[in-house]
Protein backbone atom coordinates (compact mmCIF):
# COMPACT_ATOMS: atom_id res chain seq x y z
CA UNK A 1 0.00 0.00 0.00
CA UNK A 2 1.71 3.58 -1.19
CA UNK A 3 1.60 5.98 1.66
CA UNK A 4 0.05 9.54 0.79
CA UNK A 5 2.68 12.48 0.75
CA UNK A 6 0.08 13.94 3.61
CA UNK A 7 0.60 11.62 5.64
CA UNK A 8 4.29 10.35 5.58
CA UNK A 9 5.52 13.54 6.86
CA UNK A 10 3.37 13.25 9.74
CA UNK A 11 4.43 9.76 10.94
CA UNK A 12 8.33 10.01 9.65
CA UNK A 13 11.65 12.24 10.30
CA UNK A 14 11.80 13.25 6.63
CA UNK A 15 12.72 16.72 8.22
CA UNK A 16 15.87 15.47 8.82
CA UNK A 17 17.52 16.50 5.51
CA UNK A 18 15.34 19.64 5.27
CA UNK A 19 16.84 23.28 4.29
CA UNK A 20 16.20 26.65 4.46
CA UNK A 21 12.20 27.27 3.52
CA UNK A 22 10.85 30.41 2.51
CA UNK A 23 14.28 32.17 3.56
CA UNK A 24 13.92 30.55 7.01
CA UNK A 25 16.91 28.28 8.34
CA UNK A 26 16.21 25.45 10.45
CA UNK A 27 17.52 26.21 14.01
CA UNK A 28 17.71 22.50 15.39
CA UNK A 29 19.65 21.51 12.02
CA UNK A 30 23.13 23.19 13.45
CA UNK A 31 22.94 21.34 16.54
CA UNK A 32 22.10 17.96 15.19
CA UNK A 33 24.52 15.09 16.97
CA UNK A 34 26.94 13.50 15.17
CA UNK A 35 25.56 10.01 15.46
CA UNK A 36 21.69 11.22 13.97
CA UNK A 37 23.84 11.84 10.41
CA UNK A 38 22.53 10.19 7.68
CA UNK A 39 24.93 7.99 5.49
CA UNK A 40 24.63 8.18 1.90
CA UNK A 41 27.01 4.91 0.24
CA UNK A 42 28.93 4.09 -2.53
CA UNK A 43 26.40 2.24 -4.71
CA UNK A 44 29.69 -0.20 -5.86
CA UNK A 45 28.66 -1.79 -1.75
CA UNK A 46 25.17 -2.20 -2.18
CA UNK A 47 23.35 -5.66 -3.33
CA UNK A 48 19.89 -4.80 -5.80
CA UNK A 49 18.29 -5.74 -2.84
CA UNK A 50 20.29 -3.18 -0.86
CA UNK A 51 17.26 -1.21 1.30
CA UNK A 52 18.84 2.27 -0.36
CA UNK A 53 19.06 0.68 -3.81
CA UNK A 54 15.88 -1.06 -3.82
CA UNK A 55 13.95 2.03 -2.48
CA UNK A 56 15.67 4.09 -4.87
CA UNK A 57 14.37 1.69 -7.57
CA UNK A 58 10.80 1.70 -5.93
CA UNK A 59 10.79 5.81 -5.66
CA UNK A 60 11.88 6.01 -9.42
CA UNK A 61 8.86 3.57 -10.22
CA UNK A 62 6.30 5.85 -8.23
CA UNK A 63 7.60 9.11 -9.94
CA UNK A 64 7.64 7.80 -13.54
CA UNK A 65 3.75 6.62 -12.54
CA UNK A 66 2.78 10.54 -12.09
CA UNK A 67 1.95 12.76 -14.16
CA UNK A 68 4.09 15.26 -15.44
CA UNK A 69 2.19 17.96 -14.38
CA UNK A 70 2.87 16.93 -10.82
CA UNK A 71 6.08 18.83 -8.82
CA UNK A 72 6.83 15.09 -6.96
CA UNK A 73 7.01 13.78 -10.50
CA UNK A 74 10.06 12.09 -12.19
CA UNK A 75 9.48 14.33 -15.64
CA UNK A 76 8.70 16.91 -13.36
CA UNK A 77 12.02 17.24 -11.34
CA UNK A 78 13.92 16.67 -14.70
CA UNK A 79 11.98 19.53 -15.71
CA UNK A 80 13.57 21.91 -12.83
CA UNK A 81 17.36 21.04 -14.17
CA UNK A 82 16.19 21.91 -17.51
CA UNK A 83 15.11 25.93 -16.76
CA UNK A 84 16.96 26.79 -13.43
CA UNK A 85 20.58 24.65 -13.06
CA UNK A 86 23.62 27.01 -13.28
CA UNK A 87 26.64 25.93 -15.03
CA UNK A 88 29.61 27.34 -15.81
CA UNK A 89 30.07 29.64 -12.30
CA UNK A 90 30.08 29.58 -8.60
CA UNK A 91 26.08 28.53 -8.25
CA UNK A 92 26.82 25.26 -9.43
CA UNK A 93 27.81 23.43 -6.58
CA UNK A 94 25.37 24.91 -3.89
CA UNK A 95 22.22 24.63 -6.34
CA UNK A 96 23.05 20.87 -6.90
CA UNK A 97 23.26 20.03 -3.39
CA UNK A 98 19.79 21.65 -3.01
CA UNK A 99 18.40 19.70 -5.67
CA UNK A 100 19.70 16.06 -4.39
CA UNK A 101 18.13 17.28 -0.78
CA UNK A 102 15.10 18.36 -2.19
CA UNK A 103 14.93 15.38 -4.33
CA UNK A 104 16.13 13.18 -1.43
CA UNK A 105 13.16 13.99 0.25
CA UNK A 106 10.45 13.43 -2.33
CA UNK A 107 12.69 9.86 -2.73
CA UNK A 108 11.51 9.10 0.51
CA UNK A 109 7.76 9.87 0.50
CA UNK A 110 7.52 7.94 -3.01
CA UNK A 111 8.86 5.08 -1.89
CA UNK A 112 7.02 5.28 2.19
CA UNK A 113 10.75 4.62 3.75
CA UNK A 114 11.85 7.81 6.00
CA UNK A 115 15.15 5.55 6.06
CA UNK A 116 16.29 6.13 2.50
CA UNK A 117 19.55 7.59 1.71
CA UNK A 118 20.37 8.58 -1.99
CA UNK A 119 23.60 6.30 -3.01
CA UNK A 120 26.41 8.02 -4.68
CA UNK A 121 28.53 6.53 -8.08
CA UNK A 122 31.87 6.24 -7.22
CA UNK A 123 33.63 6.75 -10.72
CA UNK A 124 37.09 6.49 -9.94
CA UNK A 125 37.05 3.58 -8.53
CA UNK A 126 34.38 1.99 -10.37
CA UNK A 127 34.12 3.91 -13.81
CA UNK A 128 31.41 1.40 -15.46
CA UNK A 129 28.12 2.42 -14.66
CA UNK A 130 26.85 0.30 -12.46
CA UNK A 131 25.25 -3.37 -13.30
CA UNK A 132 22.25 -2.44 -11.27
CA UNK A 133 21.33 0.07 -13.75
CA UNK A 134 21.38 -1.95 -17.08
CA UNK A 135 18.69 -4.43 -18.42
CA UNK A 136 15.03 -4.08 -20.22
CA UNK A 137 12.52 -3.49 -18.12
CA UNK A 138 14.59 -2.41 -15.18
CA UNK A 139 13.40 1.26 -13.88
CA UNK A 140 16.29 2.79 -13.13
CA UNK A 141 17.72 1.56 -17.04
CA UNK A 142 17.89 4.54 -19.79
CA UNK A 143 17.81 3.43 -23.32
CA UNK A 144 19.20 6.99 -24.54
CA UNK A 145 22.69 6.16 -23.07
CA UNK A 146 25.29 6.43 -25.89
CA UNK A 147 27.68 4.48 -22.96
CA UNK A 148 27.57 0.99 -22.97
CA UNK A 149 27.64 -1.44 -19.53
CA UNK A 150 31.33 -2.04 -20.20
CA UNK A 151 32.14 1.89 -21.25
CA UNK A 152 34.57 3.20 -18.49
CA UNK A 153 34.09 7.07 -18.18
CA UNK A 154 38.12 7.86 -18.68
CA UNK A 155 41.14 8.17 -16.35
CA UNK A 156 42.05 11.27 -18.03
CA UNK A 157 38.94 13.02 -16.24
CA UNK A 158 37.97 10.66 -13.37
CA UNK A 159 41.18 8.64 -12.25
CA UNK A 160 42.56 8.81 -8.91
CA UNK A 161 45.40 11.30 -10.01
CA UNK A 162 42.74 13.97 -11.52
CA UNK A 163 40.75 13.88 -8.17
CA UNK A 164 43.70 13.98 -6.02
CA UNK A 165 44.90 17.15 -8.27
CA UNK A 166 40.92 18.61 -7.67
CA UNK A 167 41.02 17.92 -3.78
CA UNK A 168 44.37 19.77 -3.74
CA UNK A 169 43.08 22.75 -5.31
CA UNK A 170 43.21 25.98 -2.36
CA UNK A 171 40.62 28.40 -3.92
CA UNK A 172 37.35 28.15 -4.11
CA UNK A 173 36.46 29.35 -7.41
CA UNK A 174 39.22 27.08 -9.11
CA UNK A 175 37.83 24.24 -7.34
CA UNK A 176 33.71 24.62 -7.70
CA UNK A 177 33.60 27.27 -11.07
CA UNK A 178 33.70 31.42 -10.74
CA UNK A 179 31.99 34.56 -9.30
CA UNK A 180 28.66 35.09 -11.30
CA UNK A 181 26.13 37.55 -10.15
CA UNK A 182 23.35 35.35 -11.22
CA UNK A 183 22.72 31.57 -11.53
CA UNK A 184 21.23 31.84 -15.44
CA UNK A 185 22.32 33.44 -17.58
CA UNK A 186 25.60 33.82 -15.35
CA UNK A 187 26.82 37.23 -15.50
CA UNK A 188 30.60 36.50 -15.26
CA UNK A 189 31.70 33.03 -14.21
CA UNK A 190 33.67 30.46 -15.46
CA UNK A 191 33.99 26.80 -15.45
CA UNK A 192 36.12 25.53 -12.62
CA UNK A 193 38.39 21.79 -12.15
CA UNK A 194 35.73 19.84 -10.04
CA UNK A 195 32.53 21.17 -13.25
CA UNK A 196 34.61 20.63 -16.49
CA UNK A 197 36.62 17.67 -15.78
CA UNK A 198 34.85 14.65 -14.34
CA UNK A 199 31.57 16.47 -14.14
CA UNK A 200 31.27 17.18 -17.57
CA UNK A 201 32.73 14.36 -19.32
CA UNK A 202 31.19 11.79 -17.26
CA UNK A 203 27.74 13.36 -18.36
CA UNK A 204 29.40 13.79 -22.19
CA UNK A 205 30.70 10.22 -22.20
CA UNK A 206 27.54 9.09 -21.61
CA UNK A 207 25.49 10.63 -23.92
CA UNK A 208 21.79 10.39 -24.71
CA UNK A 209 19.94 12.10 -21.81
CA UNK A 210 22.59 12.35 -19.23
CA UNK A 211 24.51 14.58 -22.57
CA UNK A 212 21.93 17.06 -22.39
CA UNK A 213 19.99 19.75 -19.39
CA UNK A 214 17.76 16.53 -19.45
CA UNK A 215 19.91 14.55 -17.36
CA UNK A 216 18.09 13.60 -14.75
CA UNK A 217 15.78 11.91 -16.38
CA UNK A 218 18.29 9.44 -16.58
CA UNK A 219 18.21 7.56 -13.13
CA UNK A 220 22.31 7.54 -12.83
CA UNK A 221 21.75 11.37 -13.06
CA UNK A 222 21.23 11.41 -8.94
CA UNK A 223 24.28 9.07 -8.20
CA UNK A 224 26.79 10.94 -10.21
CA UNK A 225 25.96 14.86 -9.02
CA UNK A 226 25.92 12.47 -5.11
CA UNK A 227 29.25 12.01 -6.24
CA UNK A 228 30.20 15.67 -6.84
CA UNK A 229 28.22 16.33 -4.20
CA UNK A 230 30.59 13.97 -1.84
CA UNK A 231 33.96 15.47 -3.58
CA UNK A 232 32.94 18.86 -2.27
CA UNK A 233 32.45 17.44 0.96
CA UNK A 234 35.76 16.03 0.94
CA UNK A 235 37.55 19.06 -0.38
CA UNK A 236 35.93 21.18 2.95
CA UNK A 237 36.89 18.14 4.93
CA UNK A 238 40.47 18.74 3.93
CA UNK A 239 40.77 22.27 5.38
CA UNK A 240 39.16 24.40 2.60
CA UNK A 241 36.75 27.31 3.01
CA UNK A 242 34.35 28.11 0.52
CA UNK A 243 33.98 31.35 -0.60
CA UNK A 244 33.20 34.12 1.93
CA UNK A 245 31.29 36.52 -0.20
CA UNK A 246 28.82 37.96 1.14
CA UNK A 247 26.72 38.67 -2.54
CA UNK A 248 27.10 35.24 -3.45
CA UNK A 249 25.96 33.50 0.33
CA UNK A 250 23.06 35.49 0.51
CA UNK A 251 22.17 35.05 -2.94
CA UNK A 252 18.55 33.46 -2.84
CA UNK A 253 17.50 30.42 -5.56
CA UNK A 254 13.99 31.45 -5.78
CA UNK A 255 11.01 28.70 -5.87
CA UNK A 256 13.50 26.57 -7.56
CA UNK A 257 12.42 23.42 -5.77
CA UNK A 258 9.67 21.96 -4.26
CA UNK A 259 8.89 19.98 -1.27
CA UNK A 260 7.17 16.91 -0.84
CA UNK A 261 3.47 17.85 -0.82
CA UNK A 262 4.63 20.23 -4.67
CA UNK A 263 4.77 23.30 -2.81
CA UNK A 264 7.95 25.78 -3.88
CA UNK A 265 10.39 26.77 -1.60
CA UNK A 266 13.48 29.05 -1.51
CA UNK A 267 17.04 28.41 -0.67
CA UNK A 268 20.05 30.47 0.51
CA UNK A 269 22.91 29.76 -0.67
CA UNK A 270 24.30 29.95 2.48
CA UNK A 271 22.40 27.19 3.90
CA UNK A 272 23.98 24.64 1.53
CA UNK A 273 27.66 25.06 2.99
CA UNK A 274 27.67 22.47 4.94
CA UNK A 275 26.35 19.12 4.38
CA UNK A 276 26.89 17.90 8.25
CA UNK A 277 24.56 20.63 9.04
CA UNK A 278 21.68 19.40 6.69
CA UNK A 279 21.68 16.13 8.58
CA UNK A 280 23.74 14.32 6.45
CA UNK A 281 27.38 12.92 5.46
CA UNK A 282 29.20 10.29 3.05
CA UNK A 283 30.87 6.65 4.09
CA UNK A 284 34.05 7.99 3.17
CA UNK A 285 33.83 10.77 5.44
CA UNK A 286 34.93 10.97 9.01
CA UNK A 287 32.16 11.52 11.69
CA UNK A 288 33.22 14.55 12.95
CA UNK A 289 32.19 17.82 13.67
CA UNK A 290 33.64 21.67 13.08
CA UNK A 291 36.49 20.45 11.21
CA UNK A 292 39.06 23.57 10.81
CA UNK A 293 38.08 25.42 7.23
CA UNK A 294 41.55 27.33 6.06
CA UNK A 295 40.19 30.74 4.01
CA UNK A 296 42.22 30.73 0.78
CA UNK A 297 41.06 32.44 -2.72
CA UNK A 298 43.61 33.22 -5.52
CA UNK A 299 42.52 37.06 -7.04
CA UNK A 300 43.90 37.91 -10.26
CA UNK A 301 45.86 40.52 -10.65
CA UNK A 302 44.50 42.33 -13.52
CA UNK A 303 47.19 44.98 -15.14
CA UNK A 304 49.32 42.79 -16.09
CA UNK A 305 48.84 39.46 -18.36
CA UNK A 306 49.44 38.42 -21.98
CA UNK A 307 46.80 38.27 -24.05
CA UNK A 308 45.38 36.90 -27.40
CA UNK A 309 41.93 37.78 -28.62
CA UNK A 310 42.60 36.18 -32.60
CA UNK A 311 39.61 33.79 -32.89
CA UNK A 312 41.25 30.19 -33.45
CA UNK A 313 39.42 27.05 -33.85
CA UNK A 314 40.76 23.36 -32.78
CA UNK A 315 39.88 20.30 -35.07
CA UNK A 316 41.19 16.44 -34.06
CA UNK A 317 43.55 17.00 -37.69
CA UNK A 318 45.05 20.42 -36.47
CA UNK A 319 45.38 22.37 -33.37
CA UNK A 320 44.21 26.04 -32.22
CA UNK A 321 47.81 27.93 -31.60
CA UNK A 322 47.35 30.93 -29.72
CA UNK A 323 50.56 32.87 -30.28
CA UNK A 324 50.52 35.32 -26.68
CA UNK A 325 53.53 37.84 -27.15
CA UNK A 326 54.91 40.29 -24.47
CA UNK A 327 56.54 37.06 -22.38
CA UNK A 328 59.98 39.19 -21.71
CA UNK A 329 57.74 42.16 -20.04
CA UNK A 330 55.72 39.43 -18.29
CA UNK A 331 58.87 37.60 -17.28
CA UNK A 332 60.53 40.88 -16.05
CA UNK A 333 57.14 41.86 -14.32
CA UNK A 334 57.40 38.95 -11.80
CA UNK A 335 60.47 40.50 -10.19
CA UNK A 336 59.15 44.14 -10.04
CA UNK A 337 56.46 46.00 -8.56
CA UNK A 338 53.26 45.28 -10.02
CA UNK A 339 49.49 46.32 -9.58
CA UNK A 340 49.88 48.55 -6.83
CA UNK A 341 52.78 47.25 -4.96
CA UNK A 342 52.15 43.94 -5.15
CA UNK A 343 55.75 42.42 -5.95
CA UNK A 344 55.20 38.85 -7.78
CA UNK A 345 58.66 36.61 -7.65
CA UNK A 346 59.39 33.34 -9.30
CA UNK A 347 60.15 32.30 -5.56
CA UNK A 348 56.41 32.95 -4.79
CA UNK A 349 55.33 31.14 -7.90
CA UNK A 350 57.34 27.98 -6.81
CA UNK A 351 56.28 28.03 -3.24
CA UNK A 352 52.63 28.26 -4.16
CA UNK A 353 52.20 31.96 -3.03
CA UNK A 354 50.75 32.99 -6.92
CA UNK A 355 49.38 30.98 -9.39
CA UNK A 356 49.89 31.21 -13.37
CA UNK A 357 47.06 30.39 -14.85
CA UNK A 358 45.59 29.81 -18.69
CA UNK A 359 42.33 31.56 -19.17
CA UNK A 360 39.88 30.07 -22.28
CA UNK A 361 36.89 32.23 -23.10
CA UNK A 362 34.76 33.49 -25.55
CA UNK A 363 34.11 29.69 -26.90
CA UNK A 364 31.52 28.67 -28.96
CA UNK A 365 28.86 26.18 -27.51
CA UNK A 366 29.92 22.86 -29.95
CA UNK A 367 26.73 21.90 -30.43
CA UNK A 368 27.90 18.32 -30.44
CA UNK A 369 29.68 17.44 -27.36
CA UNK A 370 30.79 13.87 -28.46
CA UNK A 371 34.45 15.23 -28.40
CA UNK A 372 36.77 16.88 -25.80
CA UNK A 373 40.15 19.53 -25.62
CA UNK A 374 43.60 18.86 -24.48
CA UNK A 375 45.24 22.15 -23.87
CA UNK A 376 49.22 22.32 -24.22
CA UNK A 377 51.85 25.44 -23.82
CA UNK A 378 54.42 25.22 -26.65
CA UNK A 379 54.57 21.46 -27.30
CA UNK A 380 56.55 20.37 -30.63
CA UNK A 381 54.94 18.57 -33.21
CA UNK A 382 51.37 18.55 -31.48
CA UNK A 383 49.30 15.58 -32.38
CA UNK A 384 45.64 14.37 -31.48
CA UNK A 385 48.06 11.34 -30.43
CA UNK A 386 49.78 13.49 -27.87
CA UNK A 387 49.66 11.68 -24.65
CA UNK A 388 48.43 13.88 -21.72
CA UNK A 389 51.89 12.75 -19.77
CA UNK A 390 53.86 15.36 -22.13
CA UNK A 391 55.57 17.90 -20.10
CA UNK A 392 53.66 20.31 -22.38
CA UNK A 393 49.95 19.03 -21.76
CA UNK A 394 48.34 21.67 -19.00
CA UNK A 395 44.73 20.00 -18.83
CA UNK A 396 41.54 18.89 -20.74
CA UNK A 397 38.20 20.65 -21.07
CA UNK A 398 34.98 18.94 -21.92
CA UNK A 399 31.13 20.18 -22.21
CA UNK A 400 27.61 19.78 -21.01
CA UNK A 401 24.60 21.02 -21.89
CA UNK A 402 26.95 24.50 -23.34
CA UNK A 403 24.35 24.60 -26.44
CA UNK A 404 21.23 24.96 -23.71
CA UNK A 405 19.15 27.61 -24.06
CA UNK A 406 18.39 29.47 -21.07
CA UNK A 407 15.28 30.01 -19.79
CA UNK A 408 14.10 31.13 -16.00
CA UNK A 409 11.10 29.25 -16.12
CA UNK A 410 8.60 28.09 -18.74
CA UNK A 411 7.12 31.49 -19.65
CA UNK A 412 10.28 33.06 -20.28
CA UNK A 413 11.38 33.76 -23.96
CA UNK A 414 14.61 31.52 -24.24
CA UNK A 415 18.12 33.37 -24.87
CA UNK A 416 20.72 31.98 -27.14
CA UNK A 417 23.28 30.13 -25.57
CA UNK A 418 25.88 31.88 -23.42
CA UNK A 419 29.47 31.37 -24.50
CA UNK A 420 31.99 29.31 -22.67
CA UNK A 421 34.46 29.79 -20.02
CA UNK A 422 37.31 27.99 -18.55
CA UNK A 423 40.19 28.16 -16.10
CA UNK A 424 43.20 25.96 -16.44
CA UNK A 425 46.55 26.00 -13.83
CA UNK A 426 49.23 26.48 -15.29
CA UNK A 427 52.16 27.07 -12.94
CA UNK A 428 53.74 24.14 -13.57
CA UNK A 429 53.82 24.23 -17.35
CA UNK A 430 54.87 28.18 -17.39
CA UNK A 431 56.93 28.79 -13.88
CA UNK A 432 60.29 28.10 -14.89
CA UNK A 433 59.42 29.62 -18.43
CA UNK A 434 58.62 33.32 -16.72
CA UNK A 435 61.22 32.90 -14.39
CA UNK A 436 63.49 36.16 -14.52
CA UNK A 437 67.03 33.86 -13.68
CA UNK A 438 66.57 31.63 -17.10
CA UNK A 439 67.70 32.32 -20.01
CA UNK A 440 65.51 30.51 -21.81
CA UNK A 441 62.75 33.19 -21.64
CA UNK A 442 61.29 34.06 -25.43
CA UNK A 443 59.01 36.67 -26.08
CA UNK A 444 55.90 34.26 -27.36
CA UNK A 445 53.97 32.01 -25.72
CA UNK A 446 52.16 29.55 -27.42
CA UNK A 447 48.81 28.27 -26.39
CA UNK A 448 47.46 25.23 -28.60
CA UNK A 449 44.42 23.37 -28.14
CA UNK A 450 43.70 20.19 -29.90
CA UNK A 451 40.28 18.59 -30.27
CA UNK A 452 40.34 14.92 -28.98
CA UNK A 453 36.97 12.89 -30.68
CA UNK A 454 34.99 10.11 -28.33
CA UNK A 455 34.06 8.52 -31.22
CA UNK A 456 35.67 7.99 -34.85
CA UNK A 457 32.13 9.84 -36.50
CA UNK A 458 32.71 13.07 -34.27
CA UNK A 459 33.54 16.15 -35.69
CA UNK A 460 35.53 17.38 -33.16
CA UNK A 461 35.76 20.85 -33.50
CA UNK A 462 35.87 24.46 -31.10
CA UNK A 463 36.25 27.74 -31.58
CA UNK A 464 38.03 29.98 -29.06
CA UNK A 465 37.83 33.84 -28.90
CA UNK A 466 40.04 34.35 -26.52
CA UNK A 467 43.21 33.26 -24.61
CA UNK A 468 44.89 34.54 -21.24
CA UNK A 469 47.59 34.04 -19.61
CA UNK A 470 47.38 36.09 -15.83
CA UNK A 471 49.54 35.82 -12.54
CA UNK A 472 46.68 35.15 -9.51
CA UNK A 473 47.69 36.07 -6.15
CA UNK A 474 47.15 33.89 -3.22
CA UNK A 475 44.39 35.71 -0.25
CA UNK A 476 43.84 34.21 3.31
């Protein structure tokens, strides 16, 4: 027998993962005991007869069975990705975590279980999608996936050296995407390490509805943003603060989501900062409390960077070269006063204290996203065959959703899509090449992107606007 929405929250603790509501924070949520944490698992651990994995299956069943016009609805819910998620800045992380809660929630009325704890897809340890989600008739199968059962998502973007590069990152924008003053269409931003590596290509790799702003109707949808959602975690866990600003904590995401009984409710960004204090925490986390949150951001400094605004466009037969000149004044720059007394040395740069990094923008949406880009700083004889352990590679890029068009909600006109952003880290690839004591300094830099295909029918091809190359200065 189902159990009515009405009634489950009377007779359950469904509160438990609840959030700020109508710009009201739970009080009781910051003083919740350790031991009253919910555990969400690694899916790789749980049996199809696993309680979460069954009750997942049954919720997805019960949603599917409603009609679309209903909030609590599986078409619904996809629906909500589709005209609100930001991508591509800082809103990303915090409006995803509000959607799994939110979604968490209805999980647990569809399927009459208060106990139910969303699982979360491990892809770097398990890259397959899971077994549990394959086969005809199964619910939580989607017959749009370009990805087979035996199609690993790649090491390039999910394996255990990318993540441990991600979870290393200090500031907060390089780690979860950059300052925007709105979640769609971002005003500023940028995409960030944790959103356009694994994030993006796992959703790319994919394919079918998980390649589009249609993911989630695509049940792995929920266990791969769990997993972003857990990577955060473990990135605060790890003595990292997320950003401070004020703007951007109190921003508000407006009857975005809806509770169990369809009604709309807001959410602070603030709110979503720490997933202990929404009642909740992963297996791979430690059950603790107030762990210490170091305050680190990396600012640009703005006077002074080279720059190259010749459109170029990168094809799997021939790379985009960015040719940046000015490297001798950049090189000298580093060892001088710069931007109002702030004195950048190659010591700093090697110790960590400033950053170098690679600044794509002004791309065109692909359109096709069945292809990704390796970016490399003056490589020889670049090649789509170029293997990513050249000294030369600096990082890949790949795209989700980038030919959306944005809309607020359903009554809004759509806008054309927005163009592309992305922030690479250089400092390795360009430290030694700036430094004022080599001689090995030239006056060109050379920026070259190549365009990798996923598949031998792709096309493979992106056009860049713009290319930067800027010193950012360690704050906190």
């Amino acid at each position: 027998m189902q159990i009515k929405r009405r009634n489950f929250i009377k007779s359950s603790s469904l509160l438990a993962g609840s959030v700020l509501l109508a710009g009201k924070e739970l009080s009781w949520a910051k003083s919740l005991a350790a031991p009253a944490l919910r555990v969400r698992k690694n899916v790789a651990n749980l049996s199809p007869t696993n309680s979460d994995l069954s009750l997942y299956s049954k919720a997805v069943q019960v949603m599917k069975q409603r009609p679309a016009s209903d909030p609590t609805s599986w078409h619904y819910q996809a629906s909500i990705h589709y005209n609100f998620c930001p991508h591509g800045n800082w809103f990303f992380l915090p409006w995803h975590r509000a959607y799994l809660l939110k979604f968490e929630e209805i999980c647990r009325a569809a399927c009459g279980n208060p106990a139910f704890n969303l699982p979360y897809w491990d892809w770097t340890t398990h890259p397959t999608i899971p077994a549990s989600f394959w086969g005809n008739g199964n619910v939580l199968f989607d017959n749009t996936r370009q990805a087979g059962p035996t199609t690993p998502m790649p090491a390039e973007f999910v394996g255990p050296p990318v993540i441990a590069t991600i979870l290393n990152l200090d500031s907060y924008e390089d780690f979860g995407s950059y300052k925007a003053v709105s979640q769609r269409p971002p005003s500023g931003g940028g995409t960030g390490q944790l959103e356009g590596r694994p994030h993006n290509n796992v959703h790319g790799r994919i394919g079918g509805n998980m390649g589009n702003y249609w993911s989630p109707l695509d049940p792995i949808f929920w266990l791969h943003h769990a997993n972003i959602d857990r990577l955060w975690a473990t990135w605060n866990d790890r003595g990292h603060q997320n950003s401070t600003d004020v703007p951007y904590n109190n921003y508000v995401f407006k009857q975005n989501f809806h509770n169990i009984n369809g009604a709309p409710v807001d959410i602070v960004v603030k709110s979503m900062m720490n997933e202990r204090n929404l009642g909740y925490m992963y297996d791979t986390q430690h059950n603790i409390l107030n762990i210490p949150r170091l305050a680190s951001t990396f600012n640009i400094i703005s006077n002074d960077e080279l720059v190259s605004t010749a459109s170029a466009t990168a094809t799997k037969q021939a790379p985009a070269v960015f040719s940046l000149a000015g490297a001798q004044r950049f090189s000298n720059l580093m060892g001088h006063k710069i931007n109002k007394g702030n004195a950048v040395t190659f010591d700093q740069i090697s110790t960590g204290k400033k950053e170098i990094k690679i600044i794509l923008s002004d791309i065109v949406p692909p359109g096709k996203e069945d292809f990704f880009v390796r970016v490399f700083v003056d490589a020889p004889d670049l090649t789509v065959n170029t293997p990513i352990t050249d000294p030369h590679y600096v990082g890949s890029i790949s795209f989700f959703g980038s030919n959306h068009v944005m809309k607020m909600d359903n009554n809004m006109e759509p806008m054309p899509p927005h163009r592309l952003k992305f922030v690479l880290d250089a400092t390795r690839n360009l430290s030694s090449h700036f430094s004022v004591s080599t001689n090995k300094v030239s006056d060109e830099v050379k920026v070259q992107l190549i365009a990798v295909p996923m598949n031998e029918n792709s096309e493979a091809k992106l056009t860049t606007g713009k290319v930067e190359i800027v010193i950012a200065e360690k704050a906190g």
